[in-house]
PDB file of N, CA and C in Angstrom:
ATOM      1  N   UNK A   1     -68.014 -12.651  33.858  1.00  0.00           N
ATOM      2  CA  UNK A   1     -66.815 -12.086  33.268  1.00  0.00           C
ATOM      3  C   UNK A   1     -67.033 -11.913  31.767  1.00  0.00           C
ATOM      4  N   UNK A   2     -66.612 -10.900  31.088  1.00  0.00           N
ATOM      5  CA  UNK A   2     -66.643 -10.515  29.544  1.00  0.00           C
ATOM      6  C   UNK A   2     -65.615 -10.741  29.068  1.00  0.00           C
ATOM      7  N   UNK A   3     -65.918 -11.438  27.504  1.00  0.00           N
ATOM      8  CA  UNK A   3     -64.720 -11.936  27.037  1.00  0.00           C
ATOM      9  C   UNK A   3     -63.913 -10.597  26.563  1.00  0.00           C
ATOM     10  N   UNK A   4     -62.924 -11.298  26.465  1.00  0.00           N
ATOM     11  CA  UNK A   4     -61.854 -10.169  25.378  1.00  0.00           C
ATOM     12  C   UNK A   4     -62.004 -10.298  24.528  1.00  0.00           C
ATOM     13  N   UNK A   5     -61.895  -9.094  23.886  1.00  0.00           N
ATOM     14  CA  UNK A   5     -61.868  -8.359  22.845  1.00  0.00           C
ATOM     15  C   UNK A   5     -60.924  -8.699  21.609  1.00  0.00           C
ATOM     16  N   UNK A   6     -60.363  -9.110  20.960  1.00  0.00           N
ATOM     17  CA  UNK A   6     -59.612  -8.719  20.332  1.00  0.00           C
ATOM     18  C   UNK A   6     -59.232  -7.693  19.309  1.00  0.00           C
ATOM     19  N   UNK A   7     -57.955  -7.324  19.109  1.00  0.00           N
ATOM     20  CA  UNK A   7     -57.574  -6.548  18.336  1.00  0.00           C
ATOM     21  C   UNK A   7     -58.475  -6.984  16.535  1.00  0.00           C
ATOM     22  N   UNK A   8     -58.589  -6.677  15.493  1.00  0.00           N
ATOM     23  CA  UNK A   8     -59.375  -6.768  14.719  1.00  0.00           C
ATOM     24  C   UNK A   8     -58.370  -6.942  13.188  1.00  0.00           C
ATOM     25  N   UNK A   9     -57.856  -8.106  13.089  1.00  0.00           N
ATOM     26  CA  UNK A   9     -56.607  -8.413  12.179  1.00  0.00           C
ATOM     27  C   UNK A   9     -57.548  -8.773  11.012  1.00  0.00           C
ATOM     28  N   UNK A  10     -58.355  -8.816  10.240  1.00  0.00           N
ATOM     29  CA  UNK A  10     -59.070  -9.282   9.363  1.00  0.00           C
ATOM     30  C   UNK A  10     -58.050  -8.478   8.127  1.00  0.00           C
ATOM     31  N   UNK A  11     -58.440  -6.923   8.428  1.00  0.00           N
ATOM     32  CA  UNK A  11     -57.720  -6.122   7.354  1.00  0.00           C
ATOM     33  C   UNK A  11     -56.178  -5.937   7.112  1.00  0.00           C
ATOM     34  N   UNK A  12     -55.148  -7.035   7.997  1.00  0.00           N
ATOM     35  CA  UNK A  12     -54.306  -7.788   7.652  1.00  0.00           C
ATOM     36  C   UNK A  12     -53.755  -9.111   7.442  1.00  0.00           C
ATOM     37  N   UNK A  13     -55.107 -10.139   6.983  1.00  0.00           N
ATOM     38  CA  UNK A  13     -55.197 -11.362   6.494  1.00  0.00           C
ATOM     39  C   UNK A  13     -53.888 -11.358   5.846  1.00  0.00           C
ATOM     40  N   UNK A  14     -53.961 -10.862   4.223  1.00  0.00           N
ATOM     41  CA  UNK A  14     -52.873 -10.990   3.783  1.00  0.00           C
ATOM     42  C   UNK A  14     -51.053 -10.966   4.476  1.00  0.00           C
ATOM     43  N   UNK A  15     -51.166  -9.998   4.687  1.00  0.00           N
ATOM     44  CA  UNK A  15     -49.865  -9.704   5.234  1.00  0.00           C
ATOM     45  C   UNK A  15     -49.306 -10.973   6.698  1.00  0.00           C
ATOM     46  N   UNK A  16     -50.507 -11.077   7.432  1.00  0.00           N
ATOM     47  CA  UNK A  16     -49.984 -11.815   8.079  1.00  0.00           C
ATOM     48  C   UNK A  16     -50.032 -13.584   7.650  1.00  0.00           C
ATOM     49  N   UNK A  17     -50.588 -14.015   6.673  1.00  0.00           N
ATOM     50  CA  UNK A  17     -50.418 -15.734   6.028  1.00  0.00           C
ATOM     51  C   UNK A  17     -49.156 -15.911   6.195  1.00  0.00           C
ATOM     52  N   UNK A  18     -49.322 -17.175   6.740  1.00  0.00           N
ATOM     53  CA  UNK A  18     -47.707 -17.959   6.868  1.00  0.00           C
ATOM     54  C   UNK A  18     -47.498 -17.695   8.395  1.00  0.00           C
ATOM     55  N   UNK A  19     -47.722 -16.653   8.802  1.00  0.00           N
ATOM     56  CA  UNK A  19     -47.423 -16.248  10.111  1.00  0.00           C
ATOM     57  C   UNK A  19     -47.889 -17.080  11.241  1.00  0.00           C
ATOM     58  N   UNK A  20     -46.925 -16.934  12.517  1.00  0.00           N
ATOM     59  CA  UNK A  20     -47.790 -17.827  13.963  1.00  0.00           C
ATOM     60  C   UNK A  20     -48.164 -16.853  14.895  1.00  0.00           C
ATOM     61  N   UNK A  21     -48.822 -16.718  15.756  1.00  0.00           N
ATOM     62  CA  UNK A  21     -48.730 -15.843  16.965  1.00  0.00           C
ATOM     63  C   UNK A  21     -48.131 -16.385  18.106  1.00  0.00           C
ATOM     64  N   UNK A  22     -47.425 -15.482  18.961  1.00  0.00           N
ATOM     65  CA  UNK A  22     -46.546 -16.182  19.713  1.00  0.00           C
ATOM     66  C   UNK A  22     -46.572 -15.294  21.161  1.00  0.00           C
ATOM     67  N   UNK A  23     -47.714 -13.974  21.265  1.00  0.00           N
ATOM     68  CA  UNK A  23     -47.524 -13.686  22.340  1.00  0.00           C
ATOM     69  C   UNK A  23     -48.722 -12.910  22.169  1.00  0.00           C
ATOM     70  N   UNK A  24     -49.805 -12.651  23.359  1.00  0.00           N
ATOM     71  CA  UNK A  24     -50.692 -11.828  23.392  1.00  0.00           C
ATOM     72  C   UNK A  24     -50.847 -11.141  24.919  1.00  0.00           C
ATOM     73  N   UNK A  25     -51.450  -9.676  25.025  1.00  0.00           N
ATOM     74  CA  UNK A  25     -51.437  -9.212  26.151  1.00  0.00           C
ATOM     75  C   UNK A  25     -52.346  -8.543  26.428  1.00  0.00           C
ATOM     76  N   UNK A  26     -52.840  -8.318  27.667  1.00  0.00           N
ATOM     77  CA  UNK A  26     -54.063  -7.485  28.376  1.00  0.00           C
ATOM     78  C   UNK A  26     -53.873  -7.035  28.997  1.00  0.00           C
ATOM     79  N   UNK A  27     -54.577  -5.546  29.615  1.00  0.00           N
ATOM     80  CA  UNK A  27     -53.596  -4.789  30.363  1.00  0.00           C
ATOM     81  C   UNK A  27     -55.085  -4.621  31.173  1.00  0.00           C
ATOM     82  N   UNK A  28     -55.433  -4.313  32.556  1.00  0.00           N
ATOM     83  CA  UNK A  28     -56.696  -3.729  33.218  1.00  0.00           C
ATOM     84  C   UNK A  28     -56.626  -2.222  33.521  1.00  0.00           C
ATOM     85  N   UNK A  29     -57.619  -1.329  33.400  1.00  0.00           N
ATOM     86  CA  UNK A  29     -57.266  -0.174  33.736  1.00  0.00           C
ATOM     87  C   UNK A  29     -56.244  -0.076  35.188  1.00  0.00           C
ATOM     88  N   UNK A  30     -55.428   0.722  35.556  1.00  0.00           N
ATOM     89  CA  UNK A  30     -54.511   0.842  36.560  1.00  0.00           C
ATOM     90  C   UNK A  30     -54.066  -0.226  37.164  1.00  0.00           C
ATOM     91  N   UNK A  31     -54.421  -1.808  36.711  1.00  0.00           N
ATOM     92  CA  UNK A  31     -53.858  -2.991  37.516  1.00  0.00           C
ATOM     93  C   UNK A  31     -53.084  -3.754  36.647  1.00  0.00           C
ATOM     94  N   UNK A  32     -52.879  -5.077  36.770  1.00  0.00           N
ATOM     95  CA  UNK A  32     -52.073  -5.775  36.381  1.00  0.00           C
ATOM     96  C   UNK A  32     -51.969  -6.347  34.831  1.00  0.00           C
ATOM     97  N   UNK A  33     -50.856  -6.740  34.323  1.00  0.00           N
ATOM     98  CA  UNK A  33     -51.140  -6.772  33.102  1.00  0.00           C
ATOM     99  C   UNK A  33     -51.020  -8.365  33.001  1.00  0.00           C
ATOM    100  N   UNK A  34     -51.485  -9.217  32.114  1.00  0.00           N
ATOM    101  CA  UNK A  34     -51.361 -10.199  31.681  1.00  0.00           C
ATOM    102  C   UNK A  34     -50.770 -10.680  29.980  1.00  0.00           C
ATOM    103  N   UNK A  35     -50.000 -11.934  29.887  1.00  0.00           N
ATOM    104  CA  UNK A  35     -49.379 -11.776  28.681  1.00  0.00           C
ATOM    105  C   UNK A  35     -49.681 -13.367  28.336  1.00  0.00           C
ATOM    106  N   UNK A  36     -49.749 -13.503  27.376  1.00  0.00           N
ATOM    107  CA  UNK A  36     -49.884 -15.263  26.893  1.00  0.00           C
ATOM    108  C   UNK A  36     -48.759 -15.706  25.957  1.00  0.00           C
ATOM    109  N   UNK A  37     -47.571 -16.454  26.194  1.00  0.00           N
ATOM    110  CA  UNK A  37     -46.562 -16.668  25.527  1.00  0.00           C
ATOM    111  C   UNK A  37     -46.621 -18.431  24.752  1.00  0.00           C
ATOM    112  N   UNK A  38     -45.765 -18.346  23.547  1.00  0.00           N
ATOM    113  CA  UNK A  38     -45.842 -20.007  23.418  1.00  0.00           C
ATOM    114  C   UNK A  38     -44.489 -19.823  22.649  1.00  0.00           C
ATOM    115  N   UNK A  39     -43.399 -20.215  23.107  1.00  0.00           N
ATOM    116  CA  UNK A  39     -41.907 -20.214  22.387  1.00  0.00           C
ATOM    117  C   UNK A  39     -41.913 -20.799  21.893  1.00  0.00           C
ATOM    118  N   UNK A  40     -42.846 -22.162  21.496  1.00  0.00           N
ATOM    119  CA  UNK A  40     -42.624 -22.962  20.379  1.00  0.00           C
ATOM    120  C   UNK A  40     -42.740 -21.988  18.622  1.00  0.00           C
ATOM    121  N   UNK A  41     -43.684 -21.324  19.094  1.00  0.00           N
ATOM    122  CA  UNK A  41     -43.924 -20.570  17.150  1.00  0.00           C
ATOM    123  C   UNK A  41     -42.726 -19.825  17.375  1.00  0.00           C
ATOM    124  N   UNK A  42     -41.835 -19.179  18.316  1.00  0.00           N
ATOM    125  CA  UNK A  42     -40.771 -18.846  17.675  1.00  0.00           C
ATOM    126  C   UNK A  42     -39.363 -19.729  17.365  1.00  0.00           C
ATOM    127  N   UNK A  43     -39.375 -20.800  18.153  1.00  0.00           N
ATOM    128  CA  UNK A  43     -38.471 -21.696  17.949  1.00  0.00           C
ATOM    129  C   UNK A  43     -37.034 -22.064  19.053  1.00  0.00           C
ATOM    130  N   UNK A  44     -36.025 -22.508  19.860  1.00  0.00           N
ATOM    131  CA  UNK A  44     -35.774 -22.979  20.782  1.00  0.00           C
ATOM    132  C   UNK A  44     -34.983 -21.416  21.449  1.00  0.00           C
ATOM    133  N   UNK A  45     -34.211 -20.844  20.590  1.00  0.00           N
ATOM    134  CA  UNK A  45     -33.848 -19.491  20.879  1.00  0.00           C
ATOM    135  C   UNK A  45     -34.133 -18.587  21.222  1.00  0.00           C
ATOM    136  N   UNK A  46     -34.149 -18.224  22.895  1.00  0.00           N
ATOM    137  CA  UNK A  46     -35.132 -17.124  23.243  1.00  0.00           C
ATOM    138  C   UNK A  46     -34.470 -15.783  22.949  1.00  0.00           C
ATOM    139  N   UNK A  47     -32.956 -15.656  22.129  1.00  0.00           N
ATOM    140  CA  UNK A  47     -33.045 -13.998  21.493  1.00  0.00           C
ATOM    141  C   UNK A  47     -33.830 -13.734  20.857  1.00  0.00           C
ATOM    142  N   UNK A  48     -34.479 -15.089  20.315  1.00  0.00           N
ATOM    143  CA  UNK A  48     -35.445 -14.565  19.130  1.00  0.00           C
ATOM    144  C   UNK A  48     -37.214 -13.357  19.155  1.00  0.00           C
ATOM    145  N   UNK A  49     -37.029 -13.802  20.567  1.00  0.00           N
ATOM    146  CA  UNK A  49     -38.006 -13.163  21.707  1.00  0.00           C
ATOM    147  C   UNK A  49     -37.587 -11.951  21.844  1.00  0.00           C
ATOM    148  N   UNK A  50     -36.360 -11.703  22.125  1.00  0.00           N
ATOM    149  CA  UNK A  50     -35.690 -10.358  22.357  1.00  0.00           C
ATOM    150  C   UNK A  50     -35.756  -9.390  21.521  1.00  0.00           C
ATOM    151  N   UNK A  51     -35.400 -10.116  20.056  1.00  0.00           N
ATOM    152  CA  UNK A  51     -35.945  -9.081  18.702  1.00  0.00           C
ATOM    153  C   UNK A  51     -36.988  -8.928  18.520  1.00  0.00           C
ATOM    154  N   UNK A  52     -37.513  -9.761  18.799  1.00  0.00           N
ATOM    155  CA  UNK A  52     -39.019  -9.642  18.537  1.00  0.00           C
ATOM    156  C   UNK A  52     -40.040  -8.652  19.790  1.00  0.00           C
ATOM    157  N   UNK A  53     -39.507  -8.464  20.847  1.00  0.00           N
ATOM    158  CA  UNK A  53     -39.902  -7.461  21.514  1.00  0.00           C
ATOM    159  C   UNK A  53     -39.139  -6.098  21.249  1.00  0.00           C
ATOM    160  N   UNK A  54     -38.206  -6.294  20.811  1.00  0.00           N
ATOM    161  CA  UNK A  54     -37.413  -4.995  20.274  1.00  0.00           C
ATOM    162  C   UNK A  54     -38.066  -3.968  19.097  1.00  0.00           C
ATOM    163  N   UNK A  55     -38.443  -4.756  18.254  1.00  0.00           N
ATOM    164  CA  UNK A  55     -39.002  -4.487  17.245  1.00  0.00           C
ATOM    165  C   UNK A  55     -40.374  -4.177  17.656  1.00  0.00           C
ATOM    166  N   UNK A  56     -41.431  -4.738  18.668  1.00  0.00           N
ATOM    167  CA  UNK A  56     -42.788  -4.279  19.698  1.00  0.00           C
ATOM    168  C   UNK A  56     -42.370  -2.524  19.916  1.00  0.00           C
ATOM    169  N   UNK A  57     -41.071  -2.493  20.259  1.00  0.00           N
ATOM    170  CA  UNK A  57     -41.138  -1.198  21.101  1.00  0.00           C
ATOM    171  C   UNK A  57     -41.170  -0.258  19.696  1.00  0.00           C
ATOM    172  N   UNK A  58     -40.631  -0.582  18.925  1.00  0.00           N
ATOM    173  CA  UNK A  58     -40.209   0.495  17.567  1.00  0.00           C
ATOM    174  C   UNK A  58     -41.620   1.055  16.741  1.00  0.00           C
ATOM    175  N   UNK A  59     -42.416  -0.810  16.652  1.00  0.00           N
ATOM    176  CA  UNK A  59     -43.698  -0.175  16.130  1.00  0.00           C
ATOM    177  C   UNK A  59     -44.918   0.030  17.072  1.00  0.00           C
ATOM    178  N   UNK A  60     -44.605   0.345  18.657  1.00  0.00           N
ATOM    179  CA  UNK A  60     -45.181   0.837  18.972  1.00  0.00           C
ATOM    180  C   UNK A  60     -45.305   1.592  19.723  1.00  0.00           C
ATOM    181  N   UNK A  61     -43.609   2.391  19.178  1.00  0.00           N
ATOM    182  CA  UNK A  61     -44.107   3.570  19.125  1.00  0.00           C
ATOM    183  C   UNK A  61     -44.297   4.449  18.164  1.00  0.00           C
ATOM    184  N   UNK A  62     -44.249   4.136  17.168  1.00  0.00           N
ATOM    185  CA  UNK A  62     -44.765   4.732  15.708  1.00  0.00           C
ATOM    186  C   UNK A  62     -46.223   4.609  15.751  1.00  0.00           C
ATOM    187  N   UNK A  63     -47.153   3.814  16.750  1.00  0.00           N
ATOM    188  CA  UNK A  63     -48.603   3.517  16.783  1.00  0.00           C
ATOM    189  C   UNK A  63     -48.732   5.181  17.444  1.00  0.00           C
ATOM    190  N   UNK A  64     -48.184   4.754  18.707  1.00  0.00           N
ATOM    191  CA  UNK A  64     -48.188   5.745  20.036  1.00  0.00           C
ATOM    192  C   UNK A  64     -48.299   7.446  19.560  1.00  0.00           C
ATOM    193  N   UNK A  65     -47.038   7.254  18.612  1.00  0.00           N
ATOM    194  CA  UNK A  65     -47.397   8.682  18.161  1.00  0.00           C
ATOM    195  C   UNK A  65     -48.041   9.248  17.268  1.00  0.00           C
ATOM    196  N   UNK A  66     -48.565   8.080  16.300  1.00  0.00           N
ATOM    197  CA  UNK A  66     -50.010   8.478  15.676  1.00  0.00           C
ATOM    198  C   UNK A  66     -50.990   8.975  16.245  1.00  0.00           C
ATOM    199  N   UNK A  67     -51.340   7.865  17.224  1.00  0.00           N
ATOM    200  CA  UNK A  67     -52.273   8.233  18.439  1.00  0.00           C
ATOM    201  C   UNK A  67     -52.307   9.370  19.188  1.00  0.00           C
ATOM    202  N   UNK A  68     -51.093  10.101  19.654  1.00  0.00           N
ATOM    203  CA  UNK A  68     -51.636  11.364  20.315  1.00  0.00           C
ATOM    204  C   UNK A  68     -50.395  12.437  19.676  1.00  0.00           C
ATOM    205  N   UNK A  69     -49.996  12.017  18.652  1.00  0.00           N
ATOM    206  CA  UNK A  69     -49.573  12.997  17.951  1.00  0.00           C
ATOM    207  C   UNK A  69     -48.330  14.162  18.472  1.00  0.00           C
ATOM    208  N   UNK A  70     -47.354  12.738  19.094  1.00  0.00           N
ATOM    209  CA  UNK A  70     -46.091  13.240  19.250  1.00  0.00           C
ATOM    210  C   UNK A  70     -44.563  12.744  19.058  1.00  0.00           C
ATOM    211  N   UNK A  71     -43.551  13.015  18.458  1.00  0.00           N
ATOM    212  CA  UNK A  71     -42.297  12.641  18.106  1.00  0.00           C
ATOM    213  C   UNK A  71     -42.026  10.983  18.317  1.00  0.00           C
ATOM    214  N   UNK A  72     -42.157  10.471  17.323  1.00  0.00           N
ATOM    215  CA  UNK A  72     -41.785   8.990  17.410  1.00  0.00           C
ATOM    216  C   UNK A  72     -40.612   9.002  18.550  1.00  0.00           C
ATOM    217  N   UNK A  73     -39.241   9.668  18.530  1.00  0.00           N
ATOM    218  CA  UNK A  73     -38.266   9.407  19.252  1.00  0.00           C
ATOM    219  C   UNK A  73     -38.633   9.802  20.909  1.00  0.00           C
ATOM    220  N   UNK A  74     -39.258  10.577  21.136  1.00  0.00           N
ATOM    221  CA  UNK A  74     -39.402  10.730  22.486  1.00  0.00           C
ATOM    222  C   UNK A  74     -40.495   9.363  22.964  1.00  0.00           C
ATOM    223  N   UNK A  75     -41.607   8.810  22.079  1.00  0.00           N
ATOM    224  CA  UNK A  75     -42.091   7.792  22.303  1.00  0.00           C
ATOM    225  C   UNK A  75     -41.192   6.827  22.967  1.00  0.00           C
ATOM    226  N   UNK A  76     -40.786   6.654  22.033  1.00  0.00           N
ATOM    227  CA  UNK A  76     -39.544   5.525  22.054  1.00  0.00           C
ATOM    228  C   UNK A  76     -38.718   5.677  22.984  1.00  0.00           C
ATOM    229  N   UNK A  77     -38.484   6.719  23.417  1.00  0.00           N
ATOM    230  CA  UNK A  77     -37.880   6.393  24.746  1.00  0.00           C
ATOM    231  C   UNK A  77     -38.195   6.197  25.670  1.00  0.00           C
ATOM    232  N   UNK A  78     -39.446   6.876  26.179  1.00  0.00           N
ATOM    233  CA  UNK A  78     -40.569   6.738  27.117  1.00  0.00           C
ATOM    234  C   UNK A  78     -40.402   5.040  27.130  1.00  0.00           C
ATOM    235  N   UNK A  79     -40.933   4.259  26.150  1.00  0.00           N
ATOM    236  CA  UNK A  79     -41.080   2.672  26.247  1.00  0.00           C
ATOM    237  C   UNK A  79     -39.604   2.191  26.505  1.00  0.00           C
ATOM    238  N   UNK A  80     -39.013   2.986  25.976  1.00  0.00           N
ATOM    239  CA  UNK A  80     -37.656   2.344  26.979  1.00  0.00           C
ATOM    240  C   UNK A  80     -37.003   2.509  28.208  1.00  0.00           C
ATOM    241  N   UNK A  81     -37.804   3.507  28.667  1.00  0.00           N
ATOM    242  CA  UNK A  81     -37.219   3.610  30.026  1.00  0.00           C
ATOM    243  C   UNK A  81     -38.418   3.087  31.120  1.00  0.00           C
ATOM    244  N   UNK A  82     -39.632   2.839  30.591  1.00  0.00           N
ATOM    245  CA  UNK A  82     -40.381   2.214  30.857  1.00  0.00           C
ATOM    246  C   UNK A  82     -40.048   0.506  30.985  1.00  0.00           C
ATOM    247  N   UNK A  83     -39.200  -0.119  30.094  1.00  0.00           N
ATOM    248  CA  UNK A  83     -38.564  -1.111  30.032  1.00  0.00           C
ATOM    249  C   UNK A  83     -37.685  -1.184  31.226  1.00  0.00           C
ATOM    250  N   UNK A  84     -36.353   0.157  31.274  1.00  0.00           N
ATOM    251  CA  UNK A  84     -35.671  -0.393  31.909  1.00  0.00           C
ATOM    252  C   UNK A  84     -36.057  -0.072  33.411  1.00  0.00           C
ATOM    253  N   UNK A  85     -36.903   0.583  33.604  1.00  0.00           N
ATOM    254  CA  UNK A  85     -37.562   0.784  35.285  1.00  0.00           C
ATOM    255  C   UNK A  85     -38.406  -0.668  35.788  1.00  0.00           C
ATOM    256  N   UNK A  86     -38.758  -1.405  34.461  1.00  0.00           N
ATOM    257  CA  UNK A  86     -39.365  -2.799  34.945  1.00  0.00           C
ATOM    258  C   UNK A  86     -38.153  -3.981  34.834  1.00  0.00           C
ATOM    259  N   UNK A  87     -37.535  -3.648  34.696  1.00  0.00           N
ATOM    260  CA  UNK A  87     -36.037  -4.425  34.758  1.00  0.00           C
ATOM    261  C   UNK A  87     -35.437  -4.196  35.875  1.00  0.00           C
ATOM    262  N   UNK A  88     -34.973  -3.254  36.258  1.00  0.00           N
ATOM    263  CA  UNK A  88     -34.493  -2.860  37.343  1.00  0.00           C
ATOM    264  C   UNK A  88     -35.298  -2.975  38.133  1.00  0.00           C
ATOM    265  N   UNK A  89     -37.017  -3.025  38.610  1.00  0.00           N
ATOM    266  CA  UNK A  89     -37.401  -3.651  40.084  1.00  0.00           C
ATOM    267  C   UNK A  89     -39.507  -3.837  39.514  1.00  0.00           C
ATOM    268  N   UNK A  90     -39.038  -5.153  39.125  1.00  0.00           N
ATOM    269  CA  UNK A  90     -40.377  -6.098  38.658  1.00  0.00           C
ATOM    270  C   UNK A  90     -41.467  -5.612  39.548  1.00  0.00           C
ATOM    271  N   UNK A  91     -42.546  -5.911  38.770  1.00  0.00           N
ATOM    272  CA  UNK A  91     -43.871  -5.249  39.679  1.00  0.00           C
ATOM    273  C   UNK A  91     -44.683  -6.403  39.928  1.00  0.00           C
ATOM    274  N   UNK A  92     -43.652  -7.243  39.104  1.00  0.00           N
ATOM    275  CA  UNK A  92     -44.893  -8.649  38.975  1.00  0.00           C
ATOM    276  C   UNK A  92     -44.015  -9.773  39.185  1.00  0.00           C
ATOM    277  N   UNK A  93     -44.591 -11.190  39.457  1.00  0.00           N
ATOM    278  CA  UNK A  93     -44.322 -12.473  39.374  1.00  0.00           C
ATOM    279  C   UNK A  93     -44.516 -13.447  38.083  1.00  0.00           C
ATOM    280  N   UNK A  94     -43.668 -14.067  37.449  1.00  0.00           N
ATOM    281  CA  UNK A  94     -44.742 -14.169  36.582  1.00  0.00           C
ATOM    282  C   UNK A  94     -44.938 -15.814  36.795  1.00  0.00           C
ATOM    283  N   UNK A  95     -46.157 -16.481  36.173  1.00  0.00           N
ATOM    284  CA  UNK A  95     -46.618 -17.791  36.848  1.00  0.00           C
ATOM    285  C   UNK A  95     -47.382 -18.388  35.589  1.00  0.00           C
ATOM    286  N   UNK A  96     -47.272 -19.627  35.909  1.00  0.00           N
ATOM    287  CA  UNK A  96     -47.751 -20.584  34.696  1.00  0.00           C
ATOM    288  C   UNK A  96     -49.501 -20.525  34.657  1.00  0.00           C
ATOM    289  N   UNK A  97     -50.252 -20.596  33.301  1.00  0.00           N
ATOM    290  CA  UNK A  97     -51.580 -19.931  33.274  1.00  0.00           C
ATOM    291  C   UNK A  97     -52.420 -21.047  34.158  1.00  0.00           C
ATOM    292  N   UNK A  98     -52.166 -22.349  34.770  1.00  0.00           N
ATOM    293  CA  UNK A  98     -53.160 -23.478  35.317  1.00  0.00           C
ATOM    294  C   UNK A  98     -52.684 -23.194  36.642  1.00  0.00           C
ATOM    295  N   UNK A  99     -52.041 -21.990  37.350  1.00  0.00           N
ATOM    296  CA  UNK A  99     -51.495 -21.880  38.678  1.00  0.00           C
ATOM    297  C   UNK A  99     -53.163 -20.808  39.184  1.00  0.00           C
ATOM    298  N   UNK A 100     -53.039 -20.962  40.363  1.00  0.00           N
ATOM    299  CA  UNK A 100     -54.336 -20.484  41.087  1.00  0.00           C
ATOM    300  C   UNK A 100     -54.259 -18.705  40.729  1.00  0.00           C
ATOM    301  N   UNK A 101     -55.395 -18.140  40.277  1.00  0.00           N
ATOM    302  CA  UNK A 101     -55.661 -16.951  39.791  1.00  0.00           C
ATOM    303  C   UNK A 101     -54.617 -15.903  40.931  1.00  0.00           C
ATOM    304  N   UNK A 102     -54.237 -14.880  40.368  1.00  0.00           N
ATOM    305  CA  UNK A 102     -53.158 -13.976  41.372  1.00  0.00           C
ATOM    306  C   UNK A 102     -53.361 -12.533  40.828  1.00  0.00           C
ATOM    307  N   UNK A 103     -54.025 -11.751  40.895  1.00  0.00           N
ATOM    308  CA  UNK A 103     -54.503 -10.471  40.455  1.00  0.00           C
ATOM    309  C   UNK A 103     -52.855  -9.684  40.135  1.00  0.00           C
ATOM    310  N   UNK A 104     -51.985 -10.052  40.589  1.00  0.00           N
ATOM    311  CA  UNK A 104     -50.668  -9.115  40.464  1.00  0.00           C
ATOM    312  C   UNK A 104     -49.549  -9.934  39.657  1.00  0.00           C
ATOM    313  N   UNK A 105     -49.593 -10.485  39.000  1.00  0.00           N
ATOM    314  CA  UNK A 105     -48.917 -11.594  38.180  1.00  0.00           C
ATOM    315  C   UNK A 105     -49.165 -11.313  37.118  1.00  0.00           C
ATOM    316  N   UNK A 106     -48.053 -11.506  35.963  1.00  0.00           N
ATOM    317  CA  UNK A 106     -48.018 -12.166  34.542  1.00  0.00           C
ATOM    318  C   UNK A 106     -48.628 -13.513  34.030  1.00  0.00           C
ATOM    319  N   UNK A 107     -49.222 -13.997  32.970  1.00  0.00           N
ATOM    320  CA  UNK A 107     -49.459 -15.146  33.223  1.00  0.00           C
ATOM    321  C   UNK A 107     -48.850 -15.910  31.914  1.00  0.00           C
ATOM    322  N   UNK A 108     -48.402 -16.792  32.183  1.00  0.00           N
ATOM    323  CA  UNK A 108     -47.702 -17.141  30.866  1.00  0.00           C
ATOM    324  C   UNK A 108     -48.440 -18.730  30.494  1.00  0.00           C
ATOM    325  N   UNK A 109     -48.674 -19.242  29.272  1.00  0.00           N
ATOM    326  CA  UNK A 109     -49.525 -20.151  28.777  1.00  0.00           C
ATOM    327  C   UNK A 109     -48.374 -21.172  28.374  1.00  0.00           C
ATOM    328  N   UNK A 110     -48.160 -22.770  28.878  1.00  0.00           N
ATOM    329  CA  UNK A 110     -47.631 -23.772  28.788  1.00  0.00           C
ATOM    330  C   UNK A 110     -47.398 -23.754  27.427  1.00  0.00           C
ATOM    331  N   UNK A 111     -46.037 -23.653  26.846  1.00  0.00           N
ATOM    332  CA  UNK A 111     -45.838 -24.120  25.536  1.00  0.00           C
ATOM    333  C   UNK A 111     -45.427 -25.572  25.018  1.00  0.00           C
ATOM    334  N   UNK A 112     -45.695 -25.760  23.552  1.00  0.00           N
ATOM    335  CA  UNK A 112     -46.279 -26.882  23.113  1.00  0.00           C
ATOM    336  C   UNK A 112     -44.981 -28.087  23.507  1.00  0.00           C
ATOM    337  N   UNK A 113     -44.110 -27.186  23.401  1.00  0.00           N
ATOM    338  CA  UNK A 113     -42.419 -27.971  23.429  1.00  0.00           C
ATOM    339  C   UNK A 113     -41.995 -27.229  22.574  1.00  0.00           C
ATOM    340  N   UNK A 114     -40.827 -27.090  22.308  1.00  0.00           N
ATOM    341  CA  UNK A 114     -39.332 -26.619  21.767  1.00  0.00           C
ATOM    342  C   UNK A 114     -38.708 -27.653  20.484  1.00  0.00           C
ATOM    343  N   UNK A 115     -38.533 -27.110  18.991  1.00  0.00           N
ATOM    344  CA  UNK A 115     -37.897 -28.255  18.655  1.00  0.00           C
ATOM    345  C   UNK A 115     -36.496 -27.856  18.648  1.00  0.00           C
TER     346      UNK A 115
END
């Protein structure tokens, strides 16, 4: 198996100091996606999750339409109706990351505790 990759944050050292990471994701060509969560760096309030994915969709779709060079707002909706079609009927399970491997699952990573 080959490791992942990561995204390449060096050339936002600055900007991000002080900062925690609190969620990472992998997607396989046409299969399942995987996500790594830890609610402790955001703290006991999971709206705080909510903005904070809210704000995912905004800047990315301002990425999205850099990338192929079309109307931020139609982006943006695309990821939102993309949202609400996975709301309305889940494609996945999602399961704790030490549970037996499941090719069609989310996987979410044991957080540290909550203060």
């Amino acid at each position: 198996m080959s490791k992942p990759v990561p995204i390449n944050l060096v050339p936002h050292a600055a900007m991000l100091e002080g900062s925690r990471e609190f969620l990472r994701m992998w997607a396989k060509p046409d299969g399942p996606m995987s996500c790594f969560i830890d609610p402790a760096k955001l703290g006991a309030d999971p709206f705080l999750f909510g903005m904070a994915l809210a704000d995912a969709v905004r800047h990315g779709a301002r990425a999205w339409a850099q990338a192929v060079n079309m109307p931020v707002g139609h982006i943006e909706e695309r990821i939102w109706e993309g949202l609400d079609a996975e709301r309305a009927k889940p494609t996945d399970t999602p399961r704790d990351a030490d549970a037996p491997a499941d090719e069609d699952v989310i996987t979410y990573a044991k957080p540290g505790g909550l203060n």
